[in-house]
PDB file of N, CA and C in Angstrom:
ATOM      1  N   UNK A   1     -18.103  24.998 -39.990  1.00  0.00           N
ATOM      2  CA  UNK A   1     -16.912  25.829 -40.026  1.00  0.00           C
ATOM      3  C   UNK A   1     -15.683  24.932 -40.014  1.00  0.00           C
ATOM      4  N   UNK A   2     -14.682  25.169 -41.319  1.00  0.00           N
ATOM      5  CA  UNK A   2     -13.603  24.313 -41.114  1.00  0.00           C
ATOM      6  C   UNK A   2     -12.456  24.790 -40.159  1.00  0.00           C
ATOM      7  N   UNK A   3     -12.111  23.677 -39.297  1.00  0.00           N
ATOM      8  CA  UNK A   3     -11.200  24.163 -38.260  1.00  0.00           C
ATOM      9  C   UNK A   3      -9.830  23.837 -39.002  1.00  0.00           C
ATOM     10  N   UNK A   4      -8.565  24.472 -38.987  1.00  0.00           N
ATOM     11  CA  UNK A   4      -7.351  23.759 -39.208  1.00  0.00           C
ATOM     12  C   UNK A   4      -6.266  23.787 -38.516  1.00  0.00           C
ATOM     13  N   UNK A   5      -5.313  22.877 -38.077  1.00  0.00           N
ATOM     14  CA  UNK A   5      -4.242  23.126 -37.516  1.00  0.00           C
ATOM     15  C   UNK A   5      -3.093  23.184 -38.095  1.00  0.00           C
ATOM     16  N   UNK A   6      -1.890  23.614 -37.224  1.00  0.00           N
ATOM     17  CA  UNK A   6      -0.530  24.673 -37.975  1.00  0.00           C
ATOM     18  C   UNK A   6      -0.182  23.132 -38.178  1.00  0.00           C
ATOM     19  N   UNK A   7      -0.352  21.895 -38.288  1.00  0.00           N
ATOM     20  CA  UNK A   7       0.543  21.007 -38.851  1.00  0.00           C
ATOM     21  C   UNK A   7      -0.189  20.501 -40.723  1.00  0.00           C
ATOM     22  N   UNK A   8      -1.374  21.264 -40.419  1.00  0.00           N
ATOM     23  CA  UNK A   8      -1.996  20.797 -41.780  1.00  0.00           C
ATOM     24  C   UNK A   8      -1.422  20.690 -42.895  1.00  0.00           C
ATOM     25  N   UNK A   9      -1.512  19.825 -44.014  1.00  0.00           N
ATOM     26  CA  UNK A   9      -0.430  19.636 -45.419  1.00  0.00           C
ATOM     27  C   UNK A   9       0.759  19.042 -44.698  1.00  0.00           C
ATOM     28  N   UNK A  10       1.070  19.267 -43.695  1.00  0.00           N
ATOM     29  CA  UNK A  10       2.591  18.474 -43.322  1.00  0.00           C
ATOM     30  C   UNK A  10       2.987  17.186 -42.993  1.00  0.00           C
ATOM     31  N   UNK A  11       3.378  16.656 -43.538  1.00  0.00           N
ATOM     32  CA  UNK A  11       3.922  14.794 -43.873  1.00  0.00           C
ATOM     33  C   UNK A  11       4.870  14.811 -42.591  1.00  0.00           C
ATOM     34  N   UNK A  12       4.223  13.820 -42.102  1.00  0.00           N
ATOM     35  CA  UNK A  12       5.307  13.908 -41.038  1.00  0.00           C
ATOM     36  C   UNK A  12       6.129  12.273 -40.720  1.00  0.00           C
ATOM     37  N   UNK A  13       7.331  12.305 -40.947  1.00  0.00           N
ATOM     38  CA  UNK A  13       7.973  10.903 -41.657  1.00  0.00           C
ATOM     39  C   UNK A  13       8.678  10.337 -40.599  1.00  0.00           C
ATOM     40  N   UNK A  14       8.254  11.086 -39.217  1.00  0.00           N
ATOM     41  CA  UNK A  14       9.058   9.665 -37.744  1.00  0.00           C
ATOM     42  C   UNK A  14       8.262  10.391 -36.708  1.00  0.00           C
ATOM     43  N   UNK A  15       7.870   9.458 -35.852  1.00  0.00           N
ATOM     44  CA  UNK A  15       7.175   9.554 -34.833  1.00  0.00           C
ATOM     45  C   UNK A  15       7.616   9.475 -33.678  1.00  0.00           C
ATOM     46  N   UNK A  16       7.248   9.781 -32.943  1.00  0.00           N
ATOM     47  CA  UNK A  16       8.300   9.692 -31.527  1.00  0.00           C
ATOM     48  C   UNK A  16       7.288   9.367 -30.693  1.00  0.00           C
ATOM     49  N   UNK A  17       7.519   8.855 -29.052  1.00  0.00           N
ATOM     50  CA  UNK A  17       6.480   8.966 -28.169  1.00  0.00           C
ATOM     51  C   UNK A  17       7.515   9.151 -26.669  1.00  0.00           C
ATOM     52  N   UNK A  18       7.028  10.011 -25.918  1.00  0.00           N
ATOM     53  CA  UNK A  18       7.400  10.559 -24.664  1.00  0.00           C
ATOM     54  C   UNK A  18       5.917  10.248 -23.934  1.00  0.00           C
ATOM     55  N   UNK A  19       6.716   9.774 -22.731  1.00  0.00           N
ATOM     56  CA  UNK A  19       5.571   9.842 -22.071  1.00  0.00           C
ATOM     57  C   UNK A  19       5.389  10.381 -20.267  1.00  0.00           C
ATOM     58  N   UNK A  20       4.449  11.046 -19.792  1.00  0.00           N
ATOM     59  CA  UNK A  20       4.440  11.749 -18.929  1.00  0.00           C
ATOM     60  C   UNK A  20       3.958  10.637 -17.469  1.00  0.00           C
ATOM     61  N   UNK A  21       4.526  10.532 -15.990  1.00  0.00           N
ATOM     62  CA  UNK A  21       3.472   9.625 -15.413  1.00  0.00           C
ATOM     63  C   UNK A  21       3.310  10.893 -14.386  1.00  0.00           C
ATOM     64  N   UNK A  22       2.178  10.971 -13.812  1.00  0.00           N
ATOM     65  CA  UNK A  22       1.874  12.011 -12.717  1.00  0.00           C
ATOM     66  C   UNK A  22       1.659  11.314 -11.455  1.00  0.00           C
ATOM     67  N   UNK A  23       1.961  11.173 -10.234  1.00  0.00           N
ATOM     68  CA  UNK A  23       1.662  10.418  -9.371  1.00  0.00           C
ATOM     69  C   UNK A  23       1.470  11.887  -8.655  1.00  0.00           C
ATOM     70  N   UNK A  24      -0.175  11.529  -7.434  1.00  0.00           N
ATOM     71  CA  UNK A  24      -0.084  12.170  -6.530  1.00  0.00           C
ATOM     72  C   UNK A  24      -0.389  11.812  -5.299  1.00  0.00           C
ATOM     73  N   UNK A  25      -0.499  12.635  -3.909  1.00  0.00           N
ATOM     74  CA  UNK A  25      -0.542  11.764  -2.809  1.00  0.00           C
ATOM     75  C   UNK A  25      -1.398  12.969  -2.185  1.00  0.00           C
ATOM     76  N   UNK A  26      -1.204  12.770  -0.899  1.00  0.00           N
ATOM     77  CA  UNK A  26      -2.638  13.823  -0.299  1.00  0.00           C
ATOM     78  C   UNK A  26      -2.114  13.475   1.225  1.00  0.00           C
ATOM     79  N   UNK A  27      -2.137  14.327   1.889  1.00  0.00           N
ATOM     80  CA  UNK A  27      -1.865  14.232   3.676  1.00  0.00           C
ATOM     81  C   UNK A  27      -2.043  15.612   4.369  1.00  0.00           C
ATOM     82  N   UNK A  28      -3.203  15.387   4.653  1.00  0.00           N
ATOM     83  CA  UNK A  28      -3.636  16.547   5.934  1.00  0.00           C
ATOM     84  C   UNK A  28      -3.654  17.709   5.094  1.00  0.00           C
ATOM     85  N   UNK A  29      -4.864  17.786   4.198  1.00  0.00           N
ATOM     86  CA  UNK A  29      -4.801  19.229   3.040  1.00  0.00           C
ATOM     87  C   UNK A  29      -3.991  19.672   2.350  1.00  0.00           C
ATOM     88  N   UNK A  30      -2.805  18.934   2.366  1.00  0.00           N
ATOM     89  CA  UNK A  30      -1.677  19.524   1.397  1.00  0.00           C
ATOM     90  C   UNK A  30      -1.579  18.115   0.231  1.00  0.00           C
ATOM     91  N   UNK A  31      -1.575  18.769  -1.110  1.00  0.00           N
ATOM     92  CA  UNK A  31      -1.314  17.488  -1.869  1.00  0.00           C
ATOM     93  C   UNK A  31      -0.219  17.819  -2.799  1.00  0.00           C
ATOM     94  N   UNK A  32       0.452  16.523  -3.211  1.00  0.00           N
ATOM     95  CA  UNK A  32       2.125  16.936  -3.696  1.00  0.00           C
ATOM     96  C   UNK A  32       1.505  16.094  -5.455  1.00  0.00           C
ATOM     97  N   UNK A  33       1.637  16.891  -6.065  1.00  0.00           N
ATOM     98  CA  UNK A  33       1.766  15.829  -7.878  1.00  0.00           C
ATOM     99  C   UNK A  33       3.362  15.577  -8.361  1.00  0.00           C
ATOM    100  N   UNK A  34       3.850  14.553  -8.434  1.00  0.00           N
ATOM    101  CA  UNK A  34       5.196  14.263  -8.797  1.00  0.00           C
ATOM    102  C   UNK A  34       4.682  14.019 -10.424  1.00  0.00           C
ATOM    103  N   UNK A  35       5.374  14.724 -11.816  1.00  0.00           N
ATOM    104  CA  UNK A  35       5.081  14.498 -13.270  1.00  0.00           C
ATOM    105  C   UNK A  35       6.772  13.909 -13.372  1.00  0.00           C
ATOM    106  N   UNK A  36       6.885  12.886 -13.969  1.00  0.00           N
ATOM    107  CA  UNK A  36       8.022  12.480 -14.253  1.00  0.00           C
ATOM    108  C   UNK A  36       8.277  12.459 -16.102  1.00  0.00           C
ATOM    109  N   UNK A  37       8.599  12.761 -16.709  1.00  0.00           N
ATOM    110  CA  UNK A  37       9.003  12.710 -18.537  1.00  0.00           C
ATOM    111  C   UNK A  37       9.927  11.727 -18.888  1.00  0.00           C
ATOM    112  N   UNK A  38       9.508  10.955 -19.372  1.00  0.00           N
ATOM    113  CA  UNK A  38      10.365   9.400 -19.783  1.00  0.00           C
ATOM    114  C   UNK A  38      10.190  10.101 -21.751  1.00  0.00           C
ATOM    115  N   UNK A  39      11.622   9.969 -22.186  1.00  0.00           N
ATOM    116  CA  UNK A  39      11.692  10.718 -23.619  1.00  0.00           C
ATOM    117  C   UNK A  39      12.189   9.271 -24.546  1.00  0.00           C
ATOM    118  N   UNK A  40      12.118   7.917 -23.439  1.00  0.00           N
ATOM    119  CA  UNK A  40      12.815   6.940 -24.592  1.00  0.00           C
ATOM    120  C   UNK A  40      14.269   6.498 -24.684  1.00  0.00           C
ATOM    121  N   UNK A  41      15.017   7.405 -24.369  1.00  0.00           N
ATOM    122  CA  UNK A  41      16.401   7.476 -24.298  1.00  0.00           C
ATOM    123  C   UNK A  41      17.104   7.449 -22.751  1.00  0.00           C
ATOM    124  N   UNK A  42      17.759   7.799 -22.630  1.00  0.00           N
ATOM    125  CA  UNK A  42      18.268   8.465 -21.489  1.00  0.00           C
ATOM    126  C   UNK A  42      18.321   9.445 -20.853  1.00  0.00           C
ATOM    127  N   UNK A  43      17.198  10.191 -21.725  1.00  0.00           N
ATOM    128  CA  UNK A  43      16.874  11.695 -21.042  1.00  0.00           C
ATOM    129  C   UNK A  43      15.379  11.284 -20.145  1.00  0.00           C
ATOM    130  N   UNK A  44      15.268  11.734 -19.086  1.00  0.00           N
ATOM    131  CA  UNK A  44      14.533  12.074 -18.334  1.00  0.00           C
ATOM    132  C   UNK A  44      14.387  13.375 -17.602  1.00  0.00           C
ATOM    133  N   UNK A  45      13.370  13.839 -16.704  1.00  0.00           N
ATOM    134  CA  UNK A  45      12.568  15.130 -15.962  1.00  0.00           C
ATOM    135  C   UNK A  45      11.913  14.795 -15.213  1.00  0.00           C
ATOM    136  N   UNK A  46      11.936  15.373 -14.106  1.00  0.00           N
ATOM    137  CA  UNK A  46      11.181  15.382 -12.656  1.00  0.00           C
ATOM    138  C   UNK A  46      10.585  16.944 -12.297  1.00  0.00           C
ATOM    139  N   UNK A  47       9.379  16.763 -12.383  1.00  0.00           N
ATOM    140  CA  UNK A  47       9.112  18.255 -11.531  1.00  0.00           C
ATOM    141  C   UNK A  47       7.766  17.776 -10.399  1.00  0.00           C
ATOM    142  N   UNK A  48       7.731  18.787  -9.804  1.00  0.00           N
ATOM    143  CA  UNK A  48       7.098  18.813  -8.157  1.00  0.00           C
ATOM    144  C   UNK A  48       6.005  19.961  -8.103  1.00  0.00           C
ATOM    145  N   UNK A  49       4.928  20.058  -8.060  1.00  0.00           N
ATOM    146  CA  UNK A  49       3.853  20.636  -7.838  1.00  0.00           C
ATOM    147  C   UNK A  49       3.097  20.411  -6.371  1.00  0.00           C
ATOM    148  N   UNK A  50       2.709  21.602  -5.933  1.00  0.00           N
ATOM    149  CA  UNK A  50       2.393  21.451  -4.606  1.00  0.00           C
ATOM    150  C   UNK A  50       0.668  22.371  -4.875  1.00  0.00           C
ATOM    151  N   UNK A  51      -0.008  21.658  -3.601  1.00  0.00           N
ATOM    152  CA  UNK A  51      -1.133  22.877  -3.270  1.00  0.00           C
ATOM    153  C   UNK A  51      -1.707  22.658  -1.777  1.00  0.00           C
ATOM    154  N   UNK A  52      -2.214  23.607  -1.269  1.00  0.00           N
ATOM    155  CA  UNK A  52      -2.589  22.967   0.293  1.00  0.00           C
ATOM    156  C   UNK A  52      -3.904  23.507   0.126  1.00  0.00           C
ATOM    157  N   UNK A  53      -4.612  22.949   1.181  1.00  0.00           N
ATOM    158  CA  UNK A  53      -6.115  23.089   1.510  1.00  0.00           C
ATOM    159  C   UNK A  53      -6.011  24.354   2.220  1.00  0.00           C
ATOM    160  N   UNK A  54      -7.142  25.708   1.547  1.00  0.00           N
ATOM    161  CA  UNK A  54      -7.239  27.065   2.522  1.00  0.00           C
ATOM    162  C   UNK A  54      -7.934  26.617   3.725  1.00  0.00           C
ATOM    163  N   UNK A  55      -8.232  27.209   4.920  1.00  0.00           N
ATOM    164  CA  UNK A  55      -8.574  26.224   6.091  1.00  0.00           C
ATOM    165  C   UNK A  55      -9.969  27.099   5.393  1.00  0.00           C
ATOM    166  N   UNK A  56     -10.118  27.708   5.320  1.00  0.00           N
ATOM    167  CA  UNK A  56     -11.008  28.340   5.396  1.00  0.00           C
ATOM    168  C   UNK A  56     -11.878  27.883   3.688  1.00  0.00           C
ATOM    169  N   UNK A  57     -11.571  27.254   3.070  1.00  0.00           N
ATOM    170  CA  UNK A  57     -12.481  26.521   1.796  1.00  0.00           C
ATOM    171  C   UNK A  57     -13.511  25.127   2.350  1.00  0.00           C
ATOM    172  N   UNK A  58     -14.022  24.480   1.555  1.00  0.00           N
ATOM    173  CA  UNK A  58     -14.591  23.714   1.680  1.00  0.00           C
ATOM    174  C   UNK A  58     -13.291  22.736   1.432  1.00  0.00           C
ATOM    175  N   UNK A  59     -13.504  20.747   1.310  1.00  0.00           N
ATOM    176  CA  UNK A  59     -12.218  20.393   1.083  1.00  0.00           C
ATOM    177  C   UNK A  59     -12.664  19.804  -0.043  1.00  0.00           C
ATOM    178  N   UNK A  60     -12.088  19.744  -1.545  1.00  0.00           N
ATOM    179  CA  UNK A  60     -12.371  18.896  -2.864  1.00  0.00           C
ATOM    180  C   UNK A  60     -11.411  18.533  -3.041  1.00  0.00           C
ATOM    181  N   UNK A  61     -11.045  17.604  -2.920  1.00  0.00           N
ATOM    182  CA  UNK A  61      -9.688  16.966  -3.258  1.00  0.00           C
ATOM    183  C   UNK A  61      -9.376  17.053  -4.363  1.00  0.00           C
ATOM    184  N   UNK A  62     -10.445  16.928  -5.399  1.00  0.00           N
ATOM    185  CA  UNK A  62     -10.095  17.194  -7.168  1.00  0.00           C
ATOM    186  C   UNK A  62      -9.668  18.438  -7.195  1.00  0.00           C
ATOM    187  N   UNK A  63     -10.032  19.639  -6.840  1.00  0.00           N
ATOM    188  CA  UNK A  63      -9.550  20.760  -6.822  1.00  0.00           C
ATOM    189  C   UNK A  63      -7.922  20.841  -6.270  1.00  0.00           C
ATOM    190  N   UNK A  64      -7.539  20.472  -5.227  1.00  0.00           N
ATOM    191  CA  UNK A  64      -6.013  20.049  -5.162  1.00  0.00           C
ATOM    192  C   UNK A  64      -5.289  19.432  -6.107  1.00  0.00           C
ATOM    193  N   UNK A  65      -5.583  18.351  -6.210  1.00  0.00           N
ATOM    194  CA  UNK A  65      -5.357  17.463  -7.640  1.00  0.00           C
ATOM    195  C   UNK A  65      -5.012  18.406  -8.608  1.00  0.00           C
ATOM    196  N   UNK A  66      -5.650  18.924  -8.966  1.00  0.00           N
ATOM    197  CA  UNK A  66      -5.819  19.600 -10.143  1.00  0.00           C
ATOM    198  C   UNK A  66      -4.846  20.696 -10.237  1.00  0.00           C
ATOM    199  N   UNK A  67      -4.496  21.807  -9.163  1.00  0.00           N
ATOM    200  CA  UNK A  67      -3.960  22.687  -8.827  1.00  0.00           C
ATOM    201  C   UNK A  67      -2.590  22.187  -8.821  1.00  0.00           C
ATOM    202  N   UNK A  68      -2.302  20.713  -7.923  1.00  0.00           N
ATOM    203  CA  UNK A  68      -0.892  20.728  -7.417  1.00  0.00           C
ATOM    204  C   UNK A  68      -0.223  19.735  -9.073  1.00  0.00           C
ATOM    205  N   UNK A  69      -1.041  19.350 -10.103  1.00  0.00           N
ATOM    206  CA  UNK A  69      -0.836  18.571 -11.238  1.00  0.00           C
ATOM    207  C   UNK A  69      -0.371  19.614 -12.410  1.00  0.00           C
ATOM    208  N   UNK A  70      -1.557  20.723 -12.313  1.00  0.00           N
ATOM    209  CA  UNK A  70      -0.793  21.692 -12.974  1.00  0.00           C
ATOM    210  C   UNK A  70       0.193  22.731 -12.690  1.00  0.00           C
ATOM    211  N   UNK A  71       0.688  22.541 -11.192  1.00  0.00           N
ATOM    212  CA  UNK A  71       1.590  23.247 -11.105  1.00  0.00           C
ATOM    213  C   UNK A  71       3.275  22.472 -11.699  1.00  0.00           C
ATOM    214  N   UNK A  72       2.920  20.840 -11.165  1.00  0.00           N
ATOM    215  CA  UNK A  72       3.754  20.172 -11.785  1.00  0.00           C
ATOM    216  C   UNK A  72       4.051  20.187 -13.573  1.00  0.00           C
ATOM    217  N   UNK A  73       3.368  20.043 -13.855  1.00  0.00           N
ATOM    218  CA  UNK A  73       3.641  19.853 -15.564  1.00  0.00           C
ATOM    219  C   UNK A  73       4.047  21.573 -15.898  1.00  0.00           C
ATOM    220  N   UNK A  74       3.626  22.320 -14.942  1.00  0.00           N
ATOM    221  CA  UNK A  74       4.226  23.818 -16.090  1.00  0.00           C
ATOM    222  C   UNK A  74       5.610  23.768 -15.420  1.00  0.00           C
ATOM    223  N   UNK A  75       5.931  23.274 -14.467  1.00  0.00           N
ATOM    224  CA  UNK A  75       7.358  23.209 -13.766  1.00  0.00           C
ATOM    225  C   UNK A  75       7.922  22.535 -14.846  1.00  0.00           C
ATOM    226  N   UNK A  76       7.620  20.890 -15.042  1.00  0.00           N
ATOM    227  CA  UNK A  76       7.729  20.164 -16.228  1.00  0.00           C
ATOM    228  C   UNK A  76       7.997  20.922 -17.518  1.00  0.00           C
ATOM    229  N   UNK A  77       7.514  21.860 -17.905  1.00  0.00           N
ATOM    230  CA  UNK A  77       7.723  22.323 -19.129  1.00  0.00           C
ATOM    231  C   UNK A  77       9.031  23.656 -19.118  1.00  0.00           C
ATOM    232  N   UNK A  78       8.642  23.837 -18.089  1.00  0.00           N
ATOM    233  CA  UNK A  78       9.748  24.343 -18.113  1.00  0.00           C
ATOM    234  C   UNK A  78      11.507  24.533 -17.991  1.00  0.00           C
ATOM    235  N   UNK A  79      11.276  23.432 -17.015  1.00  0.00           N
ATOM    236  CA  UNK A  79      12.800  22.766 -16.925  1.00  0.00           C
ATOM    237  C   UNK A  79      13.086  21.839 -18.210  1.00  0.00           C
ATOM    238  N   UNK A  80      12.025  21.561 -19.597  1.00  0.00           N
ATOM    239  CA  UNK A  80      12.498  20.747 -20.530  1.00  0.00           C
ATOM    240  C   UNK A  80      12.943  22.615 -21.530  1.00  0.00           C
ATOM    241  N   UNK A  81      12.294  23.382 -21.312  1.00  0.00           N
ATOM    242  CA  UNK A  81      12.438  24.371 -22.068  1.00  0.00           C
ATOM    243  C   UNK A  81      13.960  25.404 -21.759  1.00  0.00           C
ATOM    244  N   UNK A  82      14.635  24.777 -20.495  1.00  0.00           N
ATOM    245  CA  UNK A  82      16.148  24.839 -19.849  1.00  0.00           C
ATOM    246  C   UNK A  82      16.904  23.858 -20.491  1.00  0.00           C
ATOM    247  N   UNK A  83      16.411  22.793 -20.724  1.00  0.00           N
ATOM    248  CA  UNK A  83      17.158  21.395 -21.578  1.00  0.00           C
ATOM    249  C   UNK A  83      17.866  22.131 -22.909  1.00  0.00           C
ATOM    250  N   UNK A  84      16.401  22.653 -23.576  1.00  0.00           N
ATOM    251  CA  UNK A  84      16.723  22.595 -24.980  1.00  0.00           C
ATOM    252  C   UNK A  84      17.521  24.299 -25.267  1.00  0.00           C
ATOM    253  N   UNK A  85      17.251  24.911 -24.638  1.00  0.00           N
ATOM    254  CA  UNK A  85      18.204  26.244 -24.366  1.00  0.00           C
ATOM    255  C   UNK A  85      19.779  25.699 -24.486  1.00  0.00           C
ATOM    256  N   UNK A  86      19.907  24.427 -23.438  1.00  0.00           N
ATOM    257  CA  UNK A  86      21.052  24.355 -23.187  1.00  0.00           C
ATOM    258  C   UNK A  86      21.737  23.293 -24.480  1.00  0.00           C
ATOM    259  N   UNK A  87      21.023  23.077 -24.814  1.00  0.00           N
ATOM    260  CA  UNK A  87      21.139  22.064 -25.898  1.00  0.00           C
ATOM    261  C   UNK A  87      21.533  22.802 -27.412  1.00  0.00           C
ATOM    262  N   UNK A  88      20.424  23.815 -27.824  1.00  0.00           N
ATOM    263  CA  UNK A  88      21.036  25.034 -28.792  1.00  0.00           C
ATOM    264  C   UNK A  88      22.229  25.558 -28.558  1.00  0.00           C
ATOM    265  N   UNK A  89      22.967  25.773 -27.196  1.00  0.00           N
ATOM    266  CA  UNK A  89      23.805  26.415 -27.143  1.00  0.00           C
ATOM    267  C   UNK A  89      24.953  25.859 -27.282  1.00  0.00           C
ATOM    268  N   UNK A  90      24.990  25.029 -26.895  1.00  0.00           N
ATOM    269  CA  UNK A  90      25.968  23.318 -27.053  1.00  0.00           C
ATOM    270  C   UNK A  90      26.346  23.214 -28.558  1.00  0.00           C
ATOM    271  N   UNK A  91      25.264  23.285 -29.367  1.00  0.00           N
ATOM    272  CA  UNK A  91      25.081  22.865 -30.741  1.00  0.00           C
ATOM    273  C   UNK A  91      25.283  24.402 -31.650  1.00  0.00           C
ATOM    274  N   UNK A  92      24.864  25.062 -31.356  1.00  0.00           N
ATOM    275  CA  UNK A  92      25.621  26.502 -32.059  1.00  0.00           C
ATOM    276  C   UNK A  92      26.433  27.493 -31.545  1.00  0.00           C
ATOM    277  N   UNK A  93      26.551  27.077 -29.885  1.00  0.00           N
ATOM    278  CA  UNK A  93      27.725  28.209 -29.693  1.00  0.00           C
ATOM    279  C   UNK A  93      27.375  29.764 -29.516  1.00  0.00           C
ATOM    280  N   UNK A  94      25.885  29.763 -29.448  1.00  0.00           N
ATOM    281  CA  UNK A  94      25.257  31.069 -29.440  1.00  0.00           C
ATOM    282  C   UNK A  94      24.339  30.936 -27.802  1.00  0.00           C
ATOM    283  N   UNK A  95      24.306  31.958 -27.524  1.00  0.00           N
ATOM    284  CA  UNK A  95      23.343  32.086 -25.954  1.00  0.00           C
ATOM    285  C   UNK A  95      21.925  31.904 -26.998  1.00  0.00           C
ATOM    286  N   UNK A  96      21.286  30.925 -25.925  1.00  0.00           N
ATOM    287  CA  UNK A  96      19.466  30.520 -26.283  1.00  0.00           C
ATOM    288  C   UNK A  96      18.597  31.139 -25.779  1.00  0.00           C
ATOM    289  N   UNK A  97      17.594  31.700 -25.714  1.00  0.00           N
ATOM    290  CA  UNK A  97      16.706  32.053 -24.631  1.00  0.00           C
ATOM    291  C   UNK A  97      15.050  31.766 -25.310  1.00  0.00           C
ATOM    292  N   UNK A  98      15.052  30.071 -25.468  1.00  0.00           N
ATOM    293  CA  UNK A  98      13.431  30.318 -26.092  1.00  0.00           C
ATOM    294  C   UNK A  98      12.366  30.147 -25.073  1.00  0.00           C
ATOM    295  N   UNK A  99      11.299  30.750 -25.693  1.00  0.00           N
ATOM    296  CA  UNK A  99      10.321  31.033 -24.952  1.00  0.00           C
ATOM    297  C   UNK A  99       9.203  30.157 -24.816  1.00  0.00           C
ATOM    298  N   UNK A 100       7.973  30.237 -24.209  1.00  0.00           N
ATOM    299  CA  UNK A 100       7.345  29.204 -23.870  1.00  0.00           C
ATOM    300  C   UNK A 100       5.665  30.032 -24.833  1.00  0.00           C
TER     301      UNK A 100
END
């Protein structure tokens, strides 16, 4: 079965690279993921993801990890998706409101 994606046929003539670092830490069932967005320039993003241990679960730390990483990066995406709102509006003078 051929799979295709929405960039298929499209030439794409500059490349860019952004890059994401996630640091996390862990203390007494609660674990914090810091995602930081380095864009190359002078734009940067910080977002903060949290998760704590239920007392009442078993303890998997990957399961925290995981929880408090993706809470960070959708924070992450979203405060870049406030950037570029604010950035359309700057640039056309019209209220933005795009969506995710």
């Amino acid at each position: 079965m051929d799979q295709h994606t929405p960039t298929d046929g499209i030439v794409m003539t500059a490349v860019k690279t952004w890059n994401v670092q996630v640091d996390i830490d862990e203390d007494e069932g609660r674990t914090r993921a810091v995602a930081r967005l380095s864009t190359g320039g002078d734009q940067s993003l910080t977002a903060t993801g949290l998760a704590r241990l239920n007392p009442a679960d078993r303890d998997v730390p990957k399961i925290g990890d995981e929880l408090a990483v993706a809470r960070a990066l959708s924070e992450l995406g979203h405060l870049l998706l406030d950037v570029a709102a604010r950035d359309i509006e700057q640039s056309s003078g019209v209220p933005a409101h795009p969506v995710l």
